[in-house]
C-alpha atoms as a PDB file:
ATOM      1  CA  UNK A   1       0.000   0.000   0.000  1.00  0.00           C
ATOM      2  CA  UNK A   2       0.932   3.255  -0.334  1.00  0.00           C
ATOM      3  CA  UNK A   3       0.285   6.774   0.662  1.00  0.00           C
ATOM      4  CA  UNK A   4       0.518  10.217  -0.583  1.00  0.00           C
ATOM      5  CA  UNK A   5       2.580  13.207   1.219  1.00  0.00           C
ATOM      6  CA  UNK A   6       3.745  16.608   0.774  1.00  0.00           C
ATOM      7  CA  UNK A   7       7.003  17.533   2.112  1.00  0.00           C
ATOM      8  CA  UNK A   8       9.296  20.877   2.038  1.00  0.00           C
ATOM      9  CA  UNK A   9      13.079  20.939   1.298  1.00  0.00           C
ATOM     10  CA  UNK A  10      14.963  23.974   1.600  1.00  0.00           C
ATOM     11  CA  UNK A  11      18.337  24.548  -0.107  1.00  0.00           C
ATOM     12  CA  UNK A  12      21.194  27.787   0.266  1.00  0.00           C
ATOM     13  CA  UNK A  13      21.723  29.330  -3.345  1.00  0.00           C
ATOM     14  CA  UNK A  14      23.880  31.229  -4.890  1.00  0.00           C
ATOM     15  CA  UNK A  15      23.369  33.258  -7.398  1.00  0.00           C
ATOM     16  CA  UNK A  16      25.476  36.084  -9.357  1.00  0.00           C
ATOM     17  CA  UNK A  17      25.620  39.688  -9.645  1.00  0.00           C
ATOM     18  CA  UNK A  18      22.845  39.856 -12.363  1.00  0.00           C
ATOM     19  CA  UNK A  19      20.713  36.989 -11.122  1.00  0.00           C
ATOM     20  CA  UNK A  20      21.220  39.727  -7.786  1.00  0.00           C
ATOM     21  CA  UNK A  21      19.732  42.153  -9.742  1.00  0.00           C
ATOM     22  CA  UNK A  22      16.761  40.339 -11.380  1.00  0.00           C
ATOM     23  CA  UNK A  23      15.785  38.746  -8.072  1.00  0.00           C
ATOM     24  CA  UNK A  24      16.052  42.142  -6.164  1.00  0.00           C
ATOM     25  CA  UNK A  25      13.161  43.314  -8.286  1.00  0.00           C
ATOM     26  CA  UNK A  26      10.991  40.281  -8.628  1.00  0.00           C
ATOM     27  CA  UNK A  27      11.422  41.317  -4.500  1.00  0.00           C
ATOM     28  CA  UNK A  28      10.196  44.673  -5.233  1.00  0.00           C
ATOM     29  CA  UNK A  29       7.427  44.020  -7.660  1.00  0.00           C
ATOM     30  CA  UNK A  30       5.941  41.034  -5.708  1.00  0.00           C
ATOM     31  CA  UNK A  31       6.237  42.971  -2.301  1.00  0.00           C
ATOM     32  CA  UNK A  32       4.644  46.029  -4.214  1.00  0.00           C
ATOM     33  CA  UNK A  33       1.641  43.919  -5.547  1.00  0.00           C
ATOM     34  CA  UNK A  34       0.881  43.040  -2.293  1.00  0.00           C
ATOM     35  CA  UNK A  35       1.081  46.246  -0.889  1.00  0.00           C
ATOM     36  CA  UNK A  36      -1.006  47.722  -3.648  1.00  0.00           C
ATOM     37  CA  UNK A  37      -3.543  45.167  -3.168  1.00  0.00           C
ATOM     38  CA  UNK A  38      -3.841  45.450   0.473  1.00  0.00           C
ATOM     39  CA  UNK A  39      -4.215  49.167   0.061  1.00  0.00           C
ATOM     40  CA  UNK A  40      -7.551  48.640  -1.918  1.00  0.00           C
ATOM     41  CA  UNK A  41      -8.840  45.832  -0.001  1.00  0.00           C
ATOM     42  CA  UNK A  42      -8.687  48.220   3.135  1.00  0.00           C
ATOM     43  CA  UNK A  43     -10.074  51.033   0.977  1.00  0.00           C
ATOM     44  CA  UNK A  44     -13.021  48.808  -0.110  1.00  0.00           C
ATOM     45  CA  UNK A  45     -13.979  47.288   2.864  1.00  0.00           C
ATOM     46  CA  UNK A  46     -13.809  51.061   4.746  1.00  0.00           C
ATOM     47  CA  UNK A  47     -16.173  52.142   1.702  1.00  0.00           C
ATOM     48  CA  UNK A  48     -18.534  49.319   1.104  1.00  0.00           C
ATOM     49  CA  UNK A  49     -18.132  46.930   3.828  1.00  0.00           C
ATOM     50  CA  UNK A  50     -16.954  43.990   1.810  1.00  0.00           C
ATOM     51  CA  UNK A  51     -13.784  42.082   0.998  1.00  0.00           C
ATOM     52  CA  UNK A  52     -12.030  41.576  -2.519  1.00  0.00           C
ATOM     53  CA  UNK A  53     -12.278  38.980  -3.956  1.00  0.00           C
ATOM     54  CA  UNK A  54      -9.367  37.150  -5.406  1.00  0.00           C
ATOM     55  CA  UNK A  55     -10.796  37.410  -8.948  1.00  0.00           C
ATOM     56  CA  UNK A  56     -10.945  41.020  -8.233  1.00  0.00           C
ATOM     57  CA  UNK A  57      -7.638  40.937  -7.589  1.00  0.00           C
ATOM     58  CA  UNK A  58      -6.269  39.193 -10.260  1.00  0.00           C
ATOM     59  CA  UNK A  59      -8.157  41.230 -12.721  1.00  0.00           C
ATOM     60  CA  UNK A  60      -6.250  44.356 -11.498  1.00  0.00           C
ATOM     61  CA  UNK A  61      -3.181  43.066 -12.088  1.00  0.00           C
ATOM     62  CA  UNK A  62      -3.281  43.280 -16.328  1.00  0.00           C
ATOM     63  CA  UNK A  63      -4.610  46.740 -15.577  1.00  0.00           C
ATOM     64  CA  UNK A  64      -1.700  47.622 -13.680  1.00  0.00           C
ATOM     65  CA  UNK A  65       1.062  46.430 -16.085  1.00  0.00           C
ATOM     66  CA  UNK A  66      -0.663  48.682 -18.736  1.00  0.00           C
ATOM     67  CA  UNK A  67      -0.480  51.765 -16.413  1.00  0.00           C
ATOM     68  CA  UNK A  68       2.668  54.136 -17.672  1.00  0.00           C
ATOM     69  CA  UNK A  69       3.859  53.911 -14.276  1.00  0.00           C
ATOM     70  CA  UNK A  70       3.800  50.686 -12.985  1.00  0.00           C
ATOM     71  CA  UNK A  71       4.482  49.096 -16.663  1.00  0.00           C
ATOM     72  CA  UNK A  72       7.822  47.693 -15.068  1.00  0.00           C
ATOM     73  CA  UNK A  73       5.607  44.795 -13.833  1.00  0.00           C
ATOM     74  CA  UNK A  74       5.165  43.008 -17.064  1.00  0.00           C
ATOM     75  CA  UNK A  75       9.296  42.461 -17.175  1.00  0.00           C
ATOM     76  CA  UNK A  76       8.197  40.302 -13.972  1.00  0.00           C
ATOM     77  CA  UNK A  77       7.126  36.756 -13.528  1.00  0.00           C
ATOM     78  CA  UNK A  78       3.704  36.828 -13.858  1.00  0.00           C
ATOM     79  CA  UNK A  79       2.650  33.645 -12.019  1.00  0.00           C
ATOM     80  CA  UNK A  80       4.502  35.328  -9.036  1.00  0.00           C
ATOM     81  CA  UNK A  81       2.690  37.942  -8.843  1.00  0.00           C
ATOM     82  CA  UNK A  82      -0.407  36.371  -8.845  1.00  0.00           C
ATOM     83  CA  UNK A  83       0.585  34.165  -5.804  1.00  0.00           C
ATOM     84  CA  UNK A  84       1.519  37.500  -4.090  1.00  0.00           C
ATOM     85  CA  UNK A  85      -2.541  38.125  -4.473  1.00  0.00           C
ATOM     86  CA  UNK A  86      -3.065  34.661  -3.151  1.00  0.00           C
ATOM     87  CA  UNK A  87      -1.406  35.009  -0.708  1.00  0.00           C
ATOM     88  CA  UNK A  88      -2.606  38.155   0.815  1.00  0.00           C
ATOM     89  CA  UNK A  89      -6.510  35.888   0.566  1.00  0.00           C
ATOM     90  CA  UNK A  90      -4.988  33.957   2.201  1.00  0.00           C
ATOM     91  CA  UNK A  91      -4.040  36.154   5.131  1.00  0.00           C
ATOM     92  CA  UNK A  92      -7.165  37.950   5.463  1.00  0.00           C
ATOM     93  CA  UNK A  93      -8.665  34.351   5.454  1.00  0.00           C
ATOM     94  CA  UNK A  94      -7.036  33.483   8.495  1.00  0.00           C
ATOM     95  CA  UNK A  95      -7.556  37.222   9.883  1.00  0.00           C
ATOM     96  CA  UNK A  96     -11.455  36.594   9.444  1.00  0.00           C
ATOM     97  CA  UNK A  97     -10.957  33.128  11.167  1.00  0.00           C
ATOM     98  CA  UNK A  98      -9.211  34.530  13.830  1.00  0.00           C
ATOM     99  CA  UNK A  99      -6.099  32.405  13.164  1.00  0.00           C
ATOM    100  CA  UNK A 100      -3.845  35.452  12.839  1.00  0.00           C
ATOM    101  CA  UNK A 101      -3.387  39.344  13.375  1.00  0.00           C
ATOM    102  CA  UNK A 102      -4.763  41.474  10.560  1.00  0.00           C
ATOM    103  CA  UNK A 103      -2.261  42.008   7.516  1.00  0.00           C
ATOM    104  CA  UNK A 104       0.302  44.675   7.054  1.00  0.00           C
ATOM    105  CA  UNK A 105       1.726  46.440   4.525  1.00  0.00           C
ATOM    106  CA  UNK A 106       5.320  44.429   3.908  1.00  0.00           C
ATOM    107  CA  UNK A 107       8.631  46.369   4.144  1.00  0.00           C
ATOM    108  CA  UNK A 108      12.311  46.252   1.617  1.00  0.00           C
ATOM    109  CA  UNK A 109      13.657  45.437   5.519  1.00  0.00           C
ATOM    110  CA  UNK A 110      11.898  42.483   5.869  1.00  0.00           C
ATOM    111  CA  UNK A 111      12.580  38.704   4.642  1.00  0.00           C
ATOM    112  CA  UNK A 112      12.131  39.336   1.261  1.00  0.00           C
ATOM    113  CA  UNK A 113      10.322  35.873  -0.616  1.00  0.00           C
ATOM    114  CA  UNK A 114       8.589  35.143  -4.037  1.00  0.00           C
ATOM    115  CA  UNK A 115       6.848  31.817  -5.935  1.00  0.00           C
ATOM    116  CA  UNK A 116       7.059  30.154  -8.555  1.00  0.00           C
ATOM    117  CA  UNK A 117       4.426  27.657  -9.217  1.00  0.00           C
ATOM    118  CA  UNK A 118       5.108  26.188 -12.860  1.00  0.00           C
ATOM    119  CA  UNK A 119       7.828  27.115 -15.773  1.00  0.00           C
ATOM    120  CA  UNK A 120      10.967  26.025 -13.618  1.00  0.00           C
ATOM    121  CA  UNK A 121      13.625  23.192 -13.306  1.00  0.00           C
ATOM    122  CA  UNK A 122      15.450  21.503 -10.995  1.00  0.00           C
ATOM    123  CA  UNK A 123      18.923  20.229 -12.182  1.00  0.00           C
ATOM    124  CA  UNK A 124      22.495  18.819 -11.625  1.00  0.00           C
ATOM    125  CA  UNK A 125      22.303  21.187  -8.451  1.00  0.00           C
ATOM    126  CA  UNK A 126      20.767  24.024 -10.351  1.00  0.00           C
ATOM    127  CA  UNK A 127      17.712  26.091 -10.967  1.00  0.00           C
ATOM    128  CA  UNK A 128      15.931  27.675 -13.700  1.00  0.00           C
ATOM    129  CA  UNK A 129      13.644  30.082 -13.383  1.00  0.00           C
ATOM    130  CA  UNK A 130      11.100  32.313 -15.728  1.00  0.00           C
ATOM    131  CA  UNK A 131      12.524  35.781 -17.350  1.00  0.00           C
ATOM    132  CA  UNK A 132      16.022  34.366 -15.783  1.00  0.00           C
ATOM    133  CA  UNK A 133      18.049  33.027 -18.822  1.00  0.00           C
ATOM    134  CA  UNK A 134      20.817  31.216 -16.971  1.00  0.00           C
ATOM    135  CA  UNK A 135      20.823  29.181 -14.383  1.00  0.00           C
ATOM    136  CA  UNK A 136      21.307  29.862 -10.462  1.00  0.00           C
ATOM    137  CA  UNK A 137      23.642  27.580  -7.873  1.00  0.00           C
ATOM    138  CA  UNK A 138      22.208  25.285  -5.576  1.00  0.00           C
ATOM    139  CA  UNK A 139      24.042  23.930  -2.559  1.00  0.00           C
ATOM    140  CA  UNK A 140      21.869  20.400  -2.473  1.00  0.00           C
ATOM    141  CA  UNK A 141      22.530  18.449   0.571  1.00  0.00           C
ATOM    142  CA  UNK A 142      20.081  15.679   0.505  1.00  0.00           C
ATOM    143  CA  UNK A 143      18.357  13.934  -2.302  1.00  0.00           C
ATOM    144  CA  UNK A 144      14.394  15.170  -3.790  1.00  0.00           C
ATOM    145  CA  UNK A 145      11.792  12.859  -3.811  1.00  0.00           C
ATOM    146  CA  UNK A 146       8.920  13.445  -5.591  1.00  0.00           C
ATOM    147  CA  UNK A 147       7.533  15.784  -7.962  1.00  0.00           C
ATOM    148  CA  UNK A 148       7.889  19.316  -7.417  1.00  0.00           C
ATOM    149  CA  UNK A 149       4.908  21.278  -7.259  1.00  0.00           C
ATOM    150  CA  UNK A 150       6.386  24.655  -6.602  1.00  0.00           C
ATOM    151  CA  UNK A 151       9.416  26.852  -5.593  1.00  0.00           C
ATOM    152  CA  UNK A 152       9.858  29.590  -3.149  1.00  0.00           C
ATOM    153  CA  UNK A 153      12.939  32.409  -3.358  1.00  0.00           C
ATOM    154  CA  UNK A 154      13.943  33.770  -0.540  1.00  0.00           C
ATOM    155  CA  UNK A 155      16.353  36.221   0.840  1.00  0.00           C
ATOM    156  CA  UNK A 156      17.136  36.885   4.684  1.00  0.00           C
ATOM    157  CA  UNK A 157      18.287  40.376   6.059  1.00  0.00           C
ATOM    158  CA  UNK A 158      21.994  39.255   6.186  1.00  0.00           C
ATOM    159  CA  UNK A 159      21.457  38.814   2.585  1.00  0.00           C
ATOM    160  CA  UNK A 160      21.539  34.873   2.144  1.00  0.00           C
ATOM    161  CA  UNK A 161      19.083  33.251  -0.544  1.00  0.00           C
ATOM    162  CA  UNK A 162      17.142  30.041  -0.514  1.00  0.00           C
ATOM    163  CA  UNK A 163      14.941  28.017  -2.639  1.00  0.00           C
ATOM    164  CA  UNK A 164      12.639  26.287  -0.585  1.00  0.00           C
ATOM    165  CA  UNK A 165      10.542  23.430  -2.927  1.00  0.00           C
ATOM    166  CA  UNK A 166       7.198  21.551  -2.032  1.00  0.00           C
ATOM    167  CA  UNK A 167       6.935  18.482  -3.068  1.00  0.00           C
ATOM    168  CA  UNK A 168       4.258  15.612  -3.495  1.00  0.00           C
ATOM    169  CA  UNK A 169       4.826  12.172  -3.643  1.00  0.00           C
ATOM    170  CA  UNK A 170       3.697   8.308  -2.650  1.00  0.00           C
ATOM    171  CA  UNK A 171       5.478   6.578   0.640  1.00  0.00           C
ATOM    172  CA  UNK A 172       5.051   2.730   1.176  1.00  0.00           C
ATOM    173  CA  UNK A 173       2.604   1.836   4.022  1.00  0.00           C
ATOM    174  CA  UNK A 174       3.022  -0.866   6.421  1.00  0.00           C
ATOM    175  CA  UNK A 175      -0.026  -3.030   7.717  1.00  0.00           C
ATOM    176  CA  UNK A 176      -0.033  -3.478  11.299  1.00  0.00           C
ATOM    177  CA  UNK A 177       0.125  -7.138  12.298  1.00  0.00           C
ATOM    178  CA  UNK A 178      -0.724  -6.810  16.073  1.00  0.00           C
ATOM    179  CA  UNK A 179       2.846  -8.150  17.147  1.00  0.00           C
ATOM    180  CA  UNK A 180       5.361  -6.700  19.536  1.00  0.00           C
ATOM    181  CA  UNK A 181       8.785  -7.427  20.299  1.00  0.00           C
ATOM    182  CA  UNK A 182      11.322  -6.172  22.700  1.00  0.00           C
ATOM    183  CA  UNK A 183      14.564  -4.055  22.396  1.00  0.00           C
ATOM    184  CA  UNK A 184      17.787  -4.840  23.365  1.00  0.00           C
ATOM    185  CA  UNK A 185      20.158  -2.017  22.864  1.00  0.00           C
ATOM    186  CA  UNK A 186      23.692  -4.394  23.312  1.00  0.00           C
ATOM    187  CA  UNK A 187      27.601  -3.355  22.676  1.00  0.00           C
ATOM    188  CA  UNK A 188      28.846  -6.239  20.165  1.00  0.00           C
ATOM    189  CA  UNK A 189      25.269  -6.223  18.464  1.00  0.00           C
ATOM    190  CA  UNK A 190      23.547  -2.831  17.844  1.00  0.00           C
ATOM    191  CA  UNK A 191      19.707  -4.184  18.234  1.00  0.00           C
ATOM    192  CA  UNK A 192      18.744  -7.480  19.275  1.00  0.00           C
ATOM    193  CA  UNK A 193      14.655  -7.913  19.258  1.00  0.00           C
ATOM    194  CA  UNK A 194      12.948 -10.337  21.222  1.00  0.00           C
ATOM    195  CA  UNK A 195      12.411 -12.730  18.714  1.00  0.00           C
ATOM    196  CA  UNK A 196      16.228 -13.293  18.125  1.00  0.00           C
ATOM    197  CA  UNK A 197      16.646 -10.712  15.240  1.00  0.00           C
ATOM    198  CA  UNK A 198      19.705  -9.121  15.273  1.00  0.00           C
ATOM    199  CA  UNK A 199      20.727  -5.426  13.609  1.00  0.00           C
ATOM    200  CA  UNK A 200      24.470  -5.378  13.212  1.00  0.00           C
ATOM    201  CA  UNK A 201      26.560  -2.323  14.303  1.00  0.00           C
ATOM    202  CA  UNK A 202      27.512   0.011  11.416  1.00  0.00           C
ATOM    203  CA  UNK A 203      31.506  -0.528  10.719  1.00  0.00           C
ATOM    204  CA  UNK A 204      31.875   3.622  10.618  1.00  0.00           C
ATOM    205  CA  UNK A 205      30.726   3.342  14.068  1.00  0.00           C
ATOM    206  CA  UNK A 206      33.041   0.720  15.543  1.00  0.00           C
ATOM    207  CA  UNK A 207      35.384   2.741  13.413  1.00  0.00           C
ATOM    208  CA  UNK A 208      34.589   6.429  15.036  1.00  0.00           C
ATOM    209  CA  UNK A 209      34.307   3.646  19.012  1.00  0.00           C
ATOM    210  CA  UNK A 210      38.005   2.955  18.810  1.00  0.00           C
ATOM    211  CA  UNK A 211      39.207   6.506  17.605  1.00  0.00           C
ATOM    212  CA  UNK A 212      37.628   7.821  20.563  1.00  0.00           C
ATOM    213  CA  UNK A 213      40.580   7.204  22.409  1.00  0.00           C
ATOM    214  CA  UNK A 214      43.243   8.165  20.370  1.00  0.00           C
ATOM    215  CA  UNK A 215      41.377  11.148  19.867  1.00  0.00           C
ATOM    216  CA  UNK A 216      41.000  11.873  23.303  1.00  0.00           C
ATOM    217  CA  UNK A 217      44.827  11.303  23.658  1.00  0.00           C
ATOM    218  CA  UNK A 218      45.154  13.964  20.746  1.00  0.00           C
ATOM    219  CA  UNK A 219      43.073  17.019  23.045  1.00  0.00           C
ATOM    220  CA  UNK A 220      45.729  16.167  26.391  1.00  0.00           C
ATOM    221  CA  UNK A 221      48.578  16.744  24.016  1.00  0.00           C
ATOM    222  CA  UNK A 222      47.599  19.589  22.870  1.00  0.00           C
ATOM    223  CA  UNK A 223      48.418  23.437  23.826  1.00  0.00           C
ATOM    224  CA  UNK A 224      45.345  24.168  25.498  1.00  0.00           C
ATOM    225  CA  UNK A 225      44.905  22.556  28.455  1.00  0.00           C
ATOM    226  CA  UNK A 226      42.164  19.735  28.577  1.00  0.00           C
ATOM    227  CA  UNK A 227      39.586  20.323  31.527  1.00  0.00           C
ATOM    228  CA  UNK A 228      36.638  18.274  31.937  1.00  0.00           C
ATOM    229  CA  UNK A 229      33.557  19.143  30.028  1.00  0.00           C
ATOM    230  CA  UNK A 230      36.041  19.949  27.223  1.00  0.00           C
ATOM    231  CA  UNK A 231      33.680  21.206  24.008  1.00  0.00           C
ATOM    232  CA  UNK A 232      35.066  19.361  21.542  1.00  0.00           C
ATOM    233  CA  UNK A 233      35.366  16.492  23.490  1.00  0.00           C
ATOM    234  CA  UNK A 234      31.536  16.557  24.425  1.00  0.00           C
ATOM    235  CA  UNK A 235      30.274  16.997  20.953  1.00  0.00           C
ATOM    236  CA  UNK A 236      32.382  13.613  20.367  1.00  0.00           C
ATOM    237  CA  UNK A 237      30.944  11.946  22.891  1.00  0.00           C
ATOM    238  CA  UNK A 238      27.476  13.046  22.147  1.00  0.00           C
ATOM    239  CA  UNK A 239      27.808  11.889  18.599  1.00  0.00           C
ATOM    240  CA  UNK A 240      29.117   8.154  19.778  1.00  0.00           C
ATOM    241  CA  UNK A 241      25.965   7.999  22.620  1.00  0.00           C
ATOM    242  CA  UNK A 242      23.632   8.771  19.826  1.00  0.00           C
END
């Protein structure tokens, strides 16, 4: 049997002086959507009582691309935009269920974010995304699973990016069978259950066991004197316990 999931990795990227540039204003032009629309949705509901609608919304948004001085948004990933809209729906939805605080206007001084939700890739430890020609640097430390349903850009205040991906897939299930065994944690075997199965110790382990001491040996030669509760010599010891 199996069942479906959905599941978040998030990866540091790296990306180069123009790829800077064009993600500094898809930044910009997504924060400023937001703004904009949040501006009118407070305007609206002060005037007539009523929320905007996310069609609403979205039908602005061709409207405002056409305007001589917001026409900069049309050099901008459209999709992204949109999700700025959904997004903010989806903050007053929580507002109205009294989930969270009502929204606010978002700041350059903030943790800037976008998404993508179709028209990228996911490659060899690179990304593509839309109106980007080449492709951006990703520092992958674990494997994806699954498909990718869509990415999020991200960039903290000490200026670090990230692409954070959601991802759906199918996980093998396991039928209970009513049974139930005991645990033995031993020091020749690793587990030994109660009905005589036995889970070998991993050889880097019994490798990193007898280093301990010669390790040890290598902090009370050292310069700095060794005292108990020595960091390093902790952090070894808490690795080894598990």
């Amino acid at each position: 049997m199996t069942k479906p999931y959905i599941k978040g990795y998030k990866f540091r990227i790296y990306p180069n002086k123009e790829q800077m540039r064009f993600l500094a204003n898809q930044f910009g032009c997504s924060r400023y959507v937001y703004n904009y629309m949040l501006e009118w949705h407070n305007k609206v509901y002060k005037n007539e009582k009523r929320c905007l609608h996310l069609k609403e919304m979205n039908a602005m948004l061709p409207v405002l691309k056409k305007q001589e001085e917001t026409k900069w948004l049309g050099a901008m990933i459209a999709q992204s935009l949109q999700m700025s809209v959904k997004d903010l729906e989806s903050a007053f939805n929580r507002y109205f269920k009294k989930v969270s605080a009502h929204p606010t206007f978002k700041s350059k001084y903030d943790r800037q974010c976008f998404k993508i939700p179709q028209n990228f890739k996911f490659k060899d430890g690179k990304i593509k995304i839309p109106k980007l020609d080449s492709w951006i640097k990703v520092h992958v430390s674990r494997e994806v699973e699954g498909k990718i349903l869509y990415m999020h850009i991200s960039k903290t205040p000490t200026d670090k990016y990230y692409v954070s991906l959601t991802v759906a897939g199918t996980k093998k299930t396991f039928e209970k069978t009513g049974k139930q065994a005991g645990i033995d944690l031993g020091i020749k075997e690793a587990v030994i259950l109660s009905d005589g199965t036995i889970y070998k110790i991993l050889k880097h382990l019994n490798h990193l066991r007898k280093s301990l001491p010669m390790n040890k040996d290598s902090l009370q030669r050292s310069k700095k004197e060794v005292i108990p509760g020595n960091a390093k010599e902790k952090r070894w010891r808490c690795f080894m316990s598990g």
